[in-house]
C-alpha atoms as a PDB file:
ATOM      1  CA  UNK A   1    -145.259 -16.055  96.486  1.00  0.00           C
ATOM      2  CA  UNK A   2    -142.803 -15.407  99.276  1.00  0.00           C
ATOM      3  CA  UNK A   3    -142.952 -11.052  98.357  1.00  0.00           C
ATOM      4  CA  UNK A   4    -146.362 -11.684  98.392  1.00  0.00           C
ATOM      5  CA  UNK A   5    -146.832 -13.458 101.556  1.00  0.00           C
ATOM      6  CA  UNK A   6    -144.310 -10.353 103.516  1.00  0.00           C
ATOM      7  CA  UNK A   7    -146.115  -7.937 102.117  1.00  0.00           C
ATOM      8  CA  UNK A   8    -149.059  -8.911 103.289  1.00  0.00           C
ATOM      9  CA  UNK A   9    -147.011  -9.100 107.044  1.00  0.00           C
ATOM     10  CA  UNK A  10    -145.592  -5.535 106.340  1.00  0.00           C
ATOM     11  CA  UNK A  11    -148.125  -4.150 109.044  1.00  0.00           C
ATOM     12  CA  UNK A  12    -147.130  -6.863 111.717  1.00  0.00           C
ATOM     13  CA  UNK A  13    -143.875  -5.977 110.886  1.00  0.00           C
ATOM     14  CA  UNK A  14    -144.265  -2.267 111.207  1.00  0.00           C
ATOM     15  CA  UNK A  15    -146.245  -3.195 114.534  1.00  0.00           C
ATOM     16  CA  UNK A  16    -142.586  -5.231 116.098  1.00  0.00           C
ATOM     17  CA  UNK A  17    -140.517  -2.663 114.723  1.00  0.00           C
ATOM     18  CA  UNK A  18    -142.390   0.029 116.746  1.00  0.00           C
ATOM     19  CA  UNK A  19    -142.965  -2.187 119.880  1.00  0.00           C
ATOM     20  CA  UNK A  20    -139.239  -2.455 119.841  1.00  0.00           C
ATOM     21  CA  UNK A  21    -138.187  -5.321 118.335  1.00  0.00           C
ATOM     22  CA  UNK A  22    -134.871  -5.256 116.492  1.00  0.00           C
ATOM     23  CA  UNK A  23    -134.362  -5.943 112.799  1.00  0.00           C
ATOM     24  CA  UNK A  24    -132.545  -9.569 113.292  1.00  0.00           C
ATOM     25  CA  UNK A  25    -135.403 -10.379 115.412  1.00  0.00           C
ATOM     26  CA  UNK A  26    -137.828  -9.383 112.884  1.00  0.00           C
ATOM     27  CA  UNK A  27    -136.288 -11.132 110.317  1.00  0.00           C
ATOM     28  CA  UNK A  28    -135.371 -14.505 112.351  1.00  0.00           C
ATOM     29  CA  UNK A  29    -139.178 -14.718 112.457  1.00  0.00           C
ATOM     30  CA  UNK A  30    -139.989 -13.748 109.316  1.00  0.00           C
ATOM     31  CA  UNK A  31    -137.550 -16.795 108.207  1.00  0.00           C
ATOM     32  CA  UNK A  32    -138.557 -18.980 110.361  1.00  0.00           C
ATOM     33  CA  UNK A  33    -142.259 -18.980 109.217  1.00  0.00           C
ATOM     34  CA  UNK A  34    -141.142 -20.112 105.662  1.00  0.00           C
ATOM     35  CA  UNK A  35    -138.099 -22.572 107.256  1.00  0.00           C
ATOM     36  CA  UNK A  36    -141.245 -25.653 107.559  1.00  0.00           C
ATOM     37  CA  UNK A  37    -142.105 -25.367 103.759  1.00  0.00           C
ATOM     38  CA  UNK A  38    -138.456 -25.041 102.876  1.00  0.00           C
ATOM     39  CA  UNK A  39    -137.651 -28.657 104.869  1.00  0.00           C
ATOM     40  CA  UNK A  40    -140.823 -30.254 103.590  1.00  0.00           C
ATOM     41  CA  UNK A  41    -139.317 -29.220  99.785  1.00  0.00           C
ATOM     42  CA  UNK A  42    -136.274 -30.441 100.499  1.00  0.00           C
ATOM     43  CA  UNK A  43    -137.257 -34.130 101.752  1.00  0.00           C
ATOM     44  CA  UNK A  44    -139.590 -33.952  99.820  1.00  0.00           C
ATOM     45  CA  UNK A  45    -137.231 -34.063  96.908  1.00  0.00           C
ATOM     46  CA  UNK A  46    -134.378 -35.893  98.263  1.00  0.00           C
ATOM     47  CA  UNK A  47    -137.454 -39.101  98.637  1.00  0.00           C
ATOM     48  CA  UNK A  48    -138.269 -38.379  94.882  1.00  0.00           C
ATOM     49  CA  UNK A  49    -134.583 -38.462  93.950  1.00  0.00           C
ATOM     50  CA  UNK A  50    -134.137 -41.735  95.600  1.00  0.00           C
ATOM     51  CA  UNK A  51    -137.310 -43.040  94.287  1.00  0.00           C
ATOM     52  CA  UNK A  52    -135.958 -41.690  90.448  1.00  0.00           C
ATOM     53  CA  UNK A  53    -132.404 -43.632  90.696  1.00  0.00           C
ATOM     54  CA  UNK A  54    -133.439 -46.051  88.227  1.00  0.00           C
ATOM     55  CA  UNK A  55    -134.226 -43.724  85.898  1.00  0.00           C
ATOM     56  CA  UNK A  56    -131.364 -41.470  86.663  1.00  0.00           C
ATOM     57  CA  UNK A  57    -129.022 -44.067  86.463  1.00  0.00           C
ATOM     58  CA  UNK A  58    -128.091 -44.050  82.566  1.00  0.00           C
ATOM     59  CA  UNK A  59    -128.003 -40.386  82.626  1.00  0.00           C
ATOM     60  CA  UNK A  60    -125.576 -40.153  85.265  1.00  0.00           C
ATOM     61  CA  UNK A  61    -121.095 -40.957  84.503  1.00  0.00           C
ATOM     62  CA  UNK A  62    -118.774 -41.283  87.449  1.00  0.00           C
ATOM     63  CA  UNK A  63    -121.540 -41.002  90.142  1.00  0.00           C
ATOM     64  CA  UNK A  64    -123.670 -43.156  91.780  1.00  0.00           C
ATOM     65  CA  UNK A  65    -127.681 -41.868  91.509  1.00  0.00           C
ATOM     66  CA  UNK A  66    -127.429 -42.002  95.481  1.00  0.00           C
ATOM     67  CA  UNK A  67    -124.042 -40.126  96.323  1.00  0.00           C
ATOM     68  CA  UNK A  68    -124.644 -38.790  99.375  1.00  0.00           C
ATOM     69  CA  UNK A  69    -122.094 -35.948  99.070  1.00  0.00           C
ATOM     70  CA  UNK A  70    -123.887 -34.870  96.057  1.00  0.00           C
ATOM     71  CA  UNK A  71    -127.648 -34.894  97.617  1.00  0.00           C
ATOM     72  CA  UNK A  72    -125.962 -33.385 100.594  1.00  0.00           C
ATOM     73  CA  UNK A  73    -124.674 -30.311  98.124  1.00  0.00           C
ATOM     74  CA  UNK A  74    -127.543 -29.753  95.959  1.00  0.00           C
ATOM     75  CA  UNK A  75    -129.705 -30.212  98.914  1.00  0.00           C
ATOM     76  CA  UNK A  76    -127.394 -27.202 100.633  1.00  0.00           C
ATOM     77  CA  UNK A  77    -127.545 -25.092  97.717  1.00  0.00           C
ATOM     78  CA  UNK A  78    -131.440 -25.377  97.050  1.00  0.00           C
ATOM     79  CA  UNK A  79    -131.736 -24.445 101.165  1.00  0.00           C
ATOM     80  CA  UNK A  80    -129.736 -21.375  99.947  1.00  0.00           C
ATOM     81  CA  UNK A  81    -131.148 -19.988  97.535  1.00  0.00           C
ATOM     82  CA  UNK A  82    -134.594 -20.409  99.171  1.00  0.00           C
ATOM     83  CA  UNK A  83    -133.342 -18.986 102.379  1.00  0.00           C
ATOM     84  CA  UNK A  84    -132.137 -15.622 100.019  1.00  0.00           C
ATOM     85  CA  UNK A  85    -135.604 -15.929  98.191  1.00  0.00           C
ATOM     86  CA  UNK A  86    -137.297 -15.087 101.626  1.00  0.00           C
ATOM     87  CA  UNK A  87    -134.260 -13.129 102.836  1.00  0.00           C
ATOM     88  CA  UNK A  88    -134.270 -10.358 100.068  1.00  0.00           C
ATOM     89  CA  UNK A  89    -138.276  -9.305 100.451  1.00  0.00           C
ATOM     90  CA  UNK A  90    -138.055  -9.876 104.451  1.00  0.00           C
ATOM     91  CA  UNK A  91    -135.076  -6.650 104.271  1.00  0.00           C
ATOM     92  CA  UNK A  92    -137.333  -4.936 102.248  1.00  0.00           C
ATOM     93  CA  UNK A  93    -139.581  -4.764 104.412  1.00  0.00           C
ATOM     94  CA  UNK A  94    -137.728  -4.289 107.546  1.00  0.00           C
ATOM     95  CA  UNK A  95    -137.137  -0.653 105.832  1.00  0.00           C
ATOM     96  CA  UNK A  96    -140.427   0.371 105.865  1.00  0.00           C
ATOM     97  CA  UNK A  97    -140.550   3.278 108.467  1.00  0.00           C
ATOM     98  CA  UNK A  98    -143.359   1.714 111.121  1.00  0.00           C
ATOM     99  CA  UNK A  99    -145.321   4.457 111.186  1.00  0.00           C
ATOM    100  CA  UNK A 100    -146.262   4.155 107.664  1.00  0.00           C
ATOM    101  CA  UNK A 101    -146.971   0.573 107.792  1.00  0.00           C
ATOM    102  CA  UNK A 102    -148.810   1.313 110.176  1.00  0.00           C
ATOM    103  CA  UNK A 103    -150.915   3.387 108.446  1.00  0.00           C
ATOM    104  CA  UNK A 104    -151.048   1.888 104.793  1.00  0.00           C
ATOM    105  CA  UNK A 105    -154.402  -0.206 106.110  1.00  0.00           C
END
């Protein structure tokens, strides 16, 4: 879903790129529009952990179902690897000469 959704943005991106912006620029914003549905997934699952304790309870030996060191990591590591998820098609983009984005539509 996320190559999908830059690809479809290749042409605004070709647009900034030959306006002048600069690649970080480019890709700060290209980040940034996924960055709201990355947060909501997040919360979202740290509320359905806490709401699962008492099922997660048994499963679980030497932690507690609501060790906040261990939300706080896996909740680090899924921002991660959805942050390189969006990262790797938003640089694949930003290589796209502008003037054939341009004119791919």
């Amino acid at each position: 879903m996320t190559t999908y959704a830059v690809a479809r943005r290749t042409q605004e991106i070709g647009i900034r790129m030959a306006l002048g912006a600069n690649a970080a620029q480019v890709l700060r914003t290209v980040l940034g529009s996924f960055a709201p549905a990355i947060a909501a997934g997040i919360v979202i699952g740290l509320f359905s952990a806490w709401a699962a304790t008492g099922l997660l309870a048994h499963w679980l030996f030497g932690i507690a179902p609501t060790d906040p060191l261990t939300l706080a990591a896996v909740s680090a590591l899924l921002t991660t690897v959805a942050l390189l998820a969006c990262y790797l098609p938003a640089r694949r983009a930003l290589r796209v000469d502008p003037v054939i984005a341009l004119r791919a539509e």
